[in-house]
N, C-alpha and C. Protein backbone atom coordinates (compact mmCIF):
# COMPACT_ATOMS: atom_id res chain seq x y z
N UNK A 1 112.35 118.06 114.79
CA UNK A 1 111.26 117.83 113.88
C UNK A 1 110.18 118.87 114.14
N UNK A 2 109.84 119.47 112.66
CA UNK A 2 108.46 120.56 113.64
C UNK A 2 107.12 119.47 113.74
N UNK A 3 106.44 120.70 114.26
CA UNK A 3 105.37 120.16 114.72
C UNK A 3 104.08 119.72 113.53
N UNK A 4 104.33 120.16 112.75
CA UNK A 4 104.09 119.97 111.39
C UNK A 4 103.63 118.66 111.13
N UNK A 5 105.28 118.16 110.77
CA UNK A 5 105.49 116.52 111.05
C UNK A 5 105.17 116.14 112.09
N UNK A 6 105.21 115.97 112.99
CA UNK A 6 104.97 115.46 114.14
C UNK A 6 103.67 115.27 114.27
N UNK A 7 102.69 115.53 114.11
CA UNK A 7 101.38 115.87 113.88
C UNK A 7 101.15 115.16 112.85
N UNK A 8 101.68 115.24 111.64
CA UNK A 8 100.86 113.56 110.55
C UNK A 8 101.41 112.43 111.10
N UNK A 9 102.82 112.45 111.12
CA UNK A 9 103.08 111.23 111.64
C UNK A 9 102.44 110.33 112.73
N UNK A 10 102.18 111.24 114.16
CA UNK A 10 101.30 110.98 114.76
C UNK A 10 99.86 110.20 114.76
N UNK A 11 99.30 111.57 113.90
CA UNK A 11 97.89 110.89 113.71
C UNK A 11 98.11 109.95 112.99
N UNK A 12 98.57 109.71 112.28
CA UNK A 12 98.54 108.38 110.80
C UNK A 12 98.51 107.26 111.69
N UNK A 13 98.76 106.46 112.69
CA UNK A 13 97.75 105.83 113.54
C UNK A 13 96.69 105.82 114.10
N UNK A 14 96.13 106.92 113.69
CA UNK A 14 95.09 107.38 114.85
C UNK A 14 93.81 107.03 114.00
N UNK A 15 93.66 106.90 112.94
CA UNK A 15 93.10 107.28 111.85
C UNK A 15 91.95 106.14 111.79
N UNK A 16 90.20 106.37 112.63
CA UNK A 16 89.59 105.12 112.58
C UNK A 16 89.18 104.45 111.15
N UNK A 17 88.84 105.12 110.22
CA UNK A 17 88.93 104.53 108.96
C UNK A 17 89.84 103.69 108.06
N UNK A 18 91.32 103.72 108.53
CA UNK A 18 92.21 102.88 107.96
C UNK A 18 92.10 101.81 108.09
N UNK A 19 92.53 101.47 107.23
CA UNK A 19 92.67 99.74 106.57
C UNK A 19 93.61 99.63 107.46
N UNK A 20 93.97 98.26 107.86
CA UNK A 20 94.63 98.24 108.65
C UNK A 20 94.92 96.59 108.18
N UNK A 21 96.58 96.15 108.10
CA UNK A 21 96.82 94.80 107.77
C UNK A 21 98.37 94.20 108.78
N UNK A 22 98.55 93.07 109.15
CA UNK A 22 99.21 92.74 109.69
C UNK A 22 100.55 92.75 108.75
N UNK A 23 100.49 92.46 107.40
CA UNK A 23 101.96 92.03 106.37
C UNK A 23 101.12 92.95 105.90
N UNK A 24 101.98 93.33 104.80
CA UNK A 24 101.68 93.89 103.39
C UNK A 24 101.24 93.09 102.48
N UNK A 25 101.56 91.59 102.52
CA UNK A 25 101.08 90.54 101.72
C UNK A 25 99.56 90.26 101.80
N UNK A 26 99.22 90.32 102.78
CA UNK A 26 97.67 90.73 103.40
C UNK A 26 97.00 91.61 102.72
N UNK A 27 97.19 92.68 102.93
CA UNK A 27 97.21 94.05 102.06
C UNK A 27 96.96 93.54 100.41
N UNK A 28 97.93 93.13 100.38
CA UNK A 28 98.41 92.73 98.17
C UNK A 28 97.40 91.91 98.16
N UNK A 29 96.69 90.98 98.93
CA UNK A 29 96.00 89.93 98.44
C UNK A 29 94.45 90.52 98.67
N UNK A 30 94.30 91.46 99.43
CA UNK A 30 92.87 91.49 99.94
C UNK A 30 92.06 92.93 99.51
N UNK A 31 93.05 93.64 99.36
CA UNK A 31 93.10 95.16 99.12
C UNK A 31 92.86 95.95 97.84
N UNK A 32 91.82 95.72 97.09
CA UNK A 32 91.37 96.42 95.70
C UNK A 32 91.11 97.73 95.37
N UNK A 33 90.78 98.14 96.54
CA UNK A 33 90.76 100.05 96.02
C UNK A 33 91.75 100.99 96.13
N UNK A 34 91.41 102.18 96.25
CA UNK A 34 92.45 103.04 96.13
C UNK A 34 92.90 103.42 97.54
N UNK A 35 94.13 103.91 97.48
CA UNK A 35 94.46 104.17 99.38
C UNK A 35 95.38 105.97 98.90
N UNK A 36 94.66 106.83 99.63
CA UNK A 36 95.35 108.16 99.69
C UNK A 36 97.19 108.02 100.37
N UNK A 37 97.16 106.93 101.49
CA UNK A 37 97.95 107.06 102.44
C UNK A 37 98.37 105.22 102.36
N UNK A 38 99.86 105.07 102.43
CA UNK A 38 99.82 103.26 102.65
C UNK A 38 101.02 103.68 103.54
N UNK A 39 101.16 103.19 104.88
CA UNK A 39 102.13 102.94 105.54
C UNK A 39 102.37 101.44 106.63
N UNK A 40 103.98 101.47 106.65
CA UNK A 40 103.96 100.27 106.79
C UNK A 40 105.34 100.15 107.96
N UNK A 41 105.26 99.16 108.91
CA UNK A 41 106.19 99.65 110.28
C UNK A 41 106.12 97.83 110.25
N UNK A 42 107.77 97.08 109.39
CA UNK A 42 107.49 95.74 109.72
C UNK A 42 108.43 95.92 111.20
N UNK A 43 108.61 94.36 111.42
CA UNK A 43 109.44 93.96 112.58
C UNK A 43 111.07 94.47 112.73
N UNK A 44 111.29 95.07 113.71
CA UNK A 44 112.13 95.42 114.01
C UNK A 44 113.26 94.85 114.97
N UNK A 45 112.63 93.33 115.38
CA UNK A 45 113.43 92.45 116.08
C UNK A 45 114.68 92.31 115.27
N UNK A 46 115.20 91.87 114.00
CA UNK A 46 116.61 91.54 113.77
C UNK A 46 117.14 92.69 113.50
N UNK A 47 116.37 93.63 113.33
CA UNK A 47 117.39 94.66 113.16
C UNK A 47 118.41 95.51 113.81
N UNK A 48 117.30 95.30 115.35
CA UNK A 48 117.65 96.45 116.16
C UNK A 48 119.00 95.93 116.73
N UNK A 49 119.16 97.21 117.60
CA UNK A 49 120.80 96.59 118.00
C UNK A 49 120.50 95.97 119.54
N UNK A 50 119.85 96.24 119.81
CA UNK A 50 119.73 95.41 121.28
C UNK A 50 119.65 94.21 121.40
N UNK A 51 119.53 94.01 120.13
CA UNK A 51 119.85 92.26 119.65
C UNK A 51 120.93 91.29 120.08
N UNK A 52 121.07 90.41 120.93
CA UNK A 52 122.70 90.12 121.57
C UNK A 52 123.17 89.01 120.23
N UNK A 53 124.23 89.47 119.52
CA UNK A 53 125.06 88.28 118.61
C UNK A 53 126.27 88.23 118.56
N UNK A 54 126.40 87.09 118.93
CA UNK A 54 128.30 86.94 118.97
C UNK A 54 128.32 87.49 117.42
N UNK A 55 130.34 88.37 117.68
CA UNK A 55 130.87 88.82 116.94
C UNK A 55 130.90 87.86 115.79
N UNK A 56 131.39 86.25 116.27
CA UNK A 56 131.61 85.34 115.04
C UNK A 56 130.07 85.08 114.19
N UNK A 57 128.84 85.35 114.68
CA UNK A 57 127.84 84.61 113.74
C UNK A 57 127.04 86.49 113.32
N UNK A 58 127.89 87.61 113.87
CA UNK A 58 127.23 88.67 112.75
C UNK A 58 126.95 88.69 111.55
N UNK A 59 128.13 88.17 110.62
CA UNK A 59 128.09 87.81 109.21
C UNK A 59 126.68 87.37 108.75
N UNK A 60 126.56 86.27 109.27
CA UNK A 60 125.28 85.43 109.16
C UNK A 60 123.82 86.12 109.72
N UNK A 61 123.89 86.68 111.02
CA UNK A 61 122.78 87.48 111.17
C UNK A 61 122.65 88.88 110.31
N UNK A 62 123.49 89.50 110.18
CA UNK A 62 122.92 90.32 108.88
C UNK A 62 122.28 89.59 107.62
N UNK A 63 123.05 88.68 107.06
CA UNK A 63 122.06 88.02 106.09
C UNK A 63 121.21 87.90 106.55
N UNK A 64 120.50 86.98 107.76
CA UNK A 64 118.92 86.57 107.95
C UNK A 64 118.07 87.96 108.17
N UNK A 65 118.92 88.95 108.62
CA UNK A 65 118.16 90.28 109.05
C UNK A 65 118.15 90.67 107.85
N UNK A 66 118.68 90.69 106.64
CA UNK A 66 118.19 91.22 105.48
C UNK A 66 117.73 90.77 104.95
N UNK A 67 117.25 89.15 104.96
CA UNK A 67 116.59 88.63 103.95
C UNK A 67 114.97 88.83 104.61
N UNK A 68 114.94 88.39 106.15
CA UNK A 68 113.85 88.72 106.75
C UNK A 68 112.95 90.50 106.36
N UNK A 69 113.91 91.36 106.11
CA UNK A 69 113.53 93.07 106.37
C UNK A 69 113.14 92.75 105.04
N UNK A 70 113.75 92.45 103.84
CA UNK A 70 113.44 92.50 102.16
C UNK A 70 111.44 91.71 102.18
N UNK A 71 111.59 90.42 103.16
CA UNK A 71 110.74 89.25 102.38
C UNK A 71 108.95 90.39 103.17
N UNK A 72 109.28 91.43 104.34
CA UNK A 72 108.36 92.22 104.73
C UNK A 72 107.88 93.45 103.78
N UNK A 73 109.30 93.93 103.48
CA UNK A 73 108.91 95.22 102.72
C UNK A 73 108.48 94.96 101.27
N UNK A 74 109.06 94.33 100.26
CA UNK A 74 108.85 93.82 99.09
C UNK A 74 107.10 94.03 98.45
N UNK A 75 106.96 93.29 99.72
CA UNK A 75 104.75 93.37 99.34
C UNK A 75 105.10 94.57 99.36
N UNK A 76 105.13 95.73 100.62
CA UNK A 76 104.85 96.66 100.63
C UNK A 76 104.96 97.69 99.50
N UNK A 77 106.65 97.76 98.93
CA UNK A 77 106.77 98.25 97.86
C UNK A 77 105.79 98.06 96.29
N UNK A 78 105.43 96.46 96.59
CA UNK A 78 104.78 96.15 95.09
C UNK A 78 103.39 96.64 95.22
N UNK A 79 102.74 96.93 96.39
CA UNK A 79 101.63 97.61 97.02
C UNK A 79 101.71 98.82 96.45
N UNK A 80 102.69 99.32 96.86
CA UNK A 80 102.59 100.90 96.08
C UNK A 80 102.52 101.08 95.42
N UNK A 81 103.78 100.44 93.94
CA UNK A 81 103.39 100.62 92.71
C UNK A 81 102.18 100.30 92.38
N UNK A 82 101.12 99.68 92.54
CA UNK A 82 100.05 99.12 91.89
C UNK A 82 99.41 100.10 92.64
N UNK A 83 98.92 100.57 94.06
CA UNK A 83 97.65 101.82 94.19
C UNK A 83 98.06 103.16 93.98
N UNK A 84 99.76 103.61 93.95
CA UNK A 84 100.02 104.62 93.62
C UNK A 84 98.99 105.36 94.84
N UNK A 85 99.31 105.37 96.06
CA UNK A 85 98.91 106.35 96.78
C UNK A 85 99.12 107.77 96.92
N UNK A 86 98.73 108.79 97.27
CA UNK A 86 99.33 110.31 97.66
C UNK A 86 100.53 110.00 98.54
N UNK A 87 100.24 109.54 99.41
CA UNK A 87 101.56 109.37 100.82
C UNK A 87 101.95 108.19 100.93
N UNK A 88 103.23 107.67 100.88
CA UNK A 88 104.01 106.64 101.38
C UNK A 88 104.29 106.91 103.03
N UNK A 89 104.39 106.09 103.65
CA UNK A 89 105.34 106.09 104.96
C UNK A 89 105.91 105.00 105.39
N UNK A 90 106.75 105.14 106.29
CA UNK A 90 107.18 103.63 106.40
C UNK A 90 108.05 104.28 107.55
N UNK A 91 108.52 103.35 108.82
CA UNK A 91 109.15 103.54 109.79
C UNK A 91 109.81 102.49 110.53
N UNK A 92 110.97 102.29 111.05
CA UNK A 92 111.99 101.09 111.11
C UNK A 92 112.63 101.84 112.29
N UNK A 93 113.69 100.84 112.89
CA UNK A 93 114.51 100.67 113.83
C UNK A 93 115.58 102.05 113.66
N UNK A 94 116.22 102.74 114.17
CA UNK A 94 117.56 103.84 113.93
C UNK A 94 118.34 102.62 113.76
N UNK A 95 118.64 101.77 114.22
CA UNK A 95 119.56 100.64 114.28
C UNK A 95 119.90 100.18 112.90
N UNK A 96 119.06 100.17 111.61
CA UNK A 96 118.96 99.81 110.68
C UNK A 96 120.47 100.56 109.93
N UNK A 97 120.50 101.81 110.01
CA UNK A 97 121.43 102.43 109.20
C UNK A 97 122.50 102.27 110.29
N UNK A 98 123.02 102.66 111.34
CA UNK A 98 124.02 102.54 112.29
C UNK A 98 124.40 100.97 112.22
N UNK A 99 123.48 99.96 112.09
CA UNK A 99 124.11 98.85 112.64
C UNK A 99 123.94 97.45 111.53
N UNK A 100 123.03 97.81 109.77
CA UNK A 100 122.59 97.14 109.02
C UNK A 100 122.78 98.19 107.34
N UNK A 101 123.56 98.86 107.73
CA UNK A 101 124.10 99.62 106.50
C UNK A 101 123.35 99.20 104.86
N UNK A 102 124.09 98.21 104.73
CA UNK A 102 123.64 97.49 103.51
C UNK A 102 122.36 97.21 103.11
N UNK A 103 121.77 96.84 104.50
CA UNK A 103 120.12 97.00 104.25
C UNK A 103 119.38 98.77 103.91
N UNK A 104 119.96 99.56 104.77
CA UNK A 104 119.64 100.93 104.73
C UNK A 104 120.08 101.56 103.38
N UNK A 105 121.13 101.12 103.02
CA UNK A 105 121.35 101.83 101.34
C UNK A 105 120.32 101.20 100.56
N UNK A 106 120.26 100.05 100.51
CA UNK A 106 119.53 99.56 99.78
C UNK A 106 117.83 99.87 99.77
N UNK A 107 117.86 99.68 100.61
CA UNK A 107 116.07 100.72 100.82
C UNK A 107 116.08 101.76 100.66
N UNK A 108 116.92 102.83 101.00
CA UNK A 108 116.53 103.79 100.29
C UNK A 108 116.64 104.10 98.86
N UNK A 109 117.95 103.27 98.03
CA UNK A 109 117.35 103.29 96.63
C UNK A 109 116.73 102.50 95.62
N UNK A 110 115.32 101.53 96.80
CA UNK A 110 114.22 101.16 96.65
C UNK A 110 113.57 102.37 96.15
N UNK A 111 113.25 102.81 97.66
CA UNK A 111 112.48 104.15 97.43
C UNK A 111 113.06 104.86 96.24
N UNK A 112 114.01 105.68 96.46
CA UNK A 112 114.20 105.88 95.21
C UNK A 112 113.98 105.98 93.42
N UNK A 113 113.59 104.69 93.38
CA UNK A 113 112.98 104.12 92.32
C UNK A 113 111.50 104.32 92.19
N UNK A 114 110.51 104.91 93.01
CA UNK A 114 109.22 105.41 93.36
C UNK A 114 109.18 106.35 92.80
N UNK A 115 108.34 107.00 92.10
CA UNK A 115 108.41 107.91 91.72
C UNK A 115 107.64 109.00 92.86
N UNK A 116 108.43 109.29 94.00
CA UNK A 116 108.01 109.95 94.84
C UNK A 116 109.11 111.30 95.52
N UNK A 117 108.68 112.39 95.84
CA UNK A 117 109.41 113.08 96.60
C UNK A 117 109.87 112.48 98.51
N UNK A 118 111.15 112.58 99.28
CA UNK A 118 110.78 111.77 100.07
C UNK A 118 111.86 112.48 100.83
N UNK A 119 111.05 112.38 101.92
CA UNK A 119 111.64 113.17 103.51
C UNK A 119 112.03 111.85 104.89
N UNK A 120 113.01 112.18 105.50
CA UNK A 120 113.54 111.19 105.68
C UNK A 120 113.97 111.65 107.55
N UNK A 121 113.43 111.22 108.25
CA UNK A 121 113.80 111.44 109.78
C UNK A 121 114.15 110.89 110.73
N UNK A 122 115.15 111.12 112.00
CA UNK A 122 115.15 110.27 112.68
C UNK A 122 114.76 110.91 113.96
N UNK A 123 113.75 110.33 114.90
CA UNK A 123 112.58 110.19 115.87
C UNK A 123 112.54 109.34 116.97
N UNK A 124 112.92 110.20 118.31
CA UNK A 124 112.27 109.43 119.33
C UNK A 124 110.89 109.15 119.47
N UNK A 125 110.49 107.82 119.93
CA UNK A 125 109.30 107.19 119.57
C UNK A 125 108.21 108.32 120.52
N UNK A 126 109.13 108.72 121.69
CA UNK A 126 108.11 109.54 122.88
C UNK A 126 107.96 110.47 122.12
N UNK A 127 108.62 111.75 120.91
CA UNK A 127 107.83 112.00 120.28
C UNK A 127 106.75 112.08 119.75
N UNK A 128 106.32 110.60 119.30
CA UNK A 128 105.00 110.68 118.50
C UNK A 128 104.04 110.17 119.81
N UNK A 129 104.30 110.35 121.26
CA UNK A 129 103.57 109.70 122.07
C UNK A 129 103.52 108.27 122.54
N UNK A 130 104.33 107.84 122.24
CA UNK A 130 104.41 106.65 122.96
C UNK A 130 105.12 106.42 124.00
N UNK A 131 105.32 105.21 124.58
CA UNK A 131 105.67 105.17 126.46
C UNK A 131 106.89 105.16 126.22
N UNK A 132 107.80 104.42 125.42
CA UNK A 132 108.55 104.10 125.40
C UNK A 132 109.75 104.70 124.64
N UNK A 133 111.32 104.76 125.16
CA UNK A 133 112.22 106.03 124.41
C UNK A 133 112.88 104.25 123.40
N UNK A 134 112.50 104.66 122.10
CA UNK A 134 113.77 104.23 121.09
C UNK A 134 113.30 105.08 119.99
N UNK A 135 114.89 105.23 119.54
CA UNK A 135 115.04 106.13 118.03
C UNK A 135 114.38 105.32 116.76
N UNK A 136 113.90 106.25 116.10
CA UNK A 136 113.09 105.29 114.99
C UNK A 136 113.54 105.99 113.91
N UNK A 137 113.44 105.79 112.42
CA UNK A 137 113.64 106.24 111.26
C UNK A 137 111.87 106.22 110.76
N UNK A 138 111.78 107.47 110.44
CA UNK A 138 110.29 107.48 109.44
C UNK A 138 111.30 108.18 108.11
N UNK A 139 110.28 107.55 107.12
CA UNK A 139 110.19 108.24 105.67
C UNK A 139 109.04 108.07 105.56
N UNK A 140 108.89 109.58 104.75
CA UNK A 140 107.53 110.13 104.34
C UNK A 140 107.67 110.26 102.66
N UNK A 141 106.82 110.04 101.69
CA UNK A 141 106.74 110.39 100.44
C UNK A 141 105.54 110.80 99.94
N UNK A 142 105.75 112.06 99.37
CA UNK A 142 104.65 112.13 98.32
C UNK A 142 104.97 112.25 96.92
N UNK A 143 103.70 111.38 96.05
CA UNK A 143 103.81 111.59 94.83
C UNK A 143 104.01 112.46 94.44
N UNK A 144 104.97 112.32 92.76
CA UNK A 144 105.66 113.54 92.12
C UNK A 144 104.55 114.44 91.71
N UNK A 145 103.32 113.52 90.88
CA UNK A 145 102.26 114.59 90.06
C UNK A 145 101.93 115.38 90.88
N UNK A 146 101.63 114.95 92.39
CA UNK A 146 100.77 115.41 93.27
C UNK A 146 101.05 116.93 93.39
N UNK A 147 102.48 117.18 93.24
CA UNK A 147 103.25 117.99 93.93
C UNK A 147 103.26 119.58 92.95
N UNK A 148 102.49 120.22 93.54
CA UNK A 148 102.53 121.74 92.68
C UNK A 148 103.55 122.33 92.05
């Protein structure tokens, strides 16, 4: 990743002026103005693979892990359409596509459906500075008009 990226991604926490919401539903309910930037990092507990599940009840934990990942992101997505920000971001488990496929196609042609340009990475977390080594997935988008 250059340093480029590494450097927004980064700061985009750092940022003391951001709004800042626990759900996105939070966000949808409380949130009336305009936002340059909306990003959003839900729970990564069912997704990840360090998750211990017997072989026989996988079936079933992918469903709850996808219905759980959909009932987080959903605000988020309907968030966007309605402030139409400059930058999307959003960042999840590596585990998601390696180990939740169906969820990972499917989000990305969520996104998709955005009318956004969209860059797509996968990131050790010590990268962006943090203590701790797990692989993460960021996507970045910017709006189409935006775009020269």
């Amino acid at each position: 990743m250059d340093d480029e990226r590494r450097n927004v991604l980064g700061d985009a926490y750092h940022v003391p002026e951001a709004c800042r919401f626990k759900l996105a539903t939070d966000a949808a309910a409380r949130f009336t103005g305009g936002a340059a930037v909306l990003a959003a990092s839900p729970s990564c507990r069912l997704l990840s693979k360090s998750r211990r599940v017997a072989s026989s009840d996988w079936a079933a934990h992918q469903t709850r892990a996808a219905t759980a990942f959909w009932a987080d992101v959903q605000p988020w997505l309907d968030l966007a359409r309605r402030l139409r920000p400059l930058v999307l971001l959003f960042e999840e488990t590596a585990s998601m596509r390696s180990h939740h496929r169906a969820t990972y196609d499917g989000f990305n042609a969520a996104l998709g459906e955005l009318p956004y340009r969209w860059s797509h990475s996968k990131v050790n977390a010590t990268e962006l500075g943090a203590s701790h080594s797990r692989c993460r997935l960021y996507w970045a988008g910017r709006r189409l008009d935006s775009l020269g």
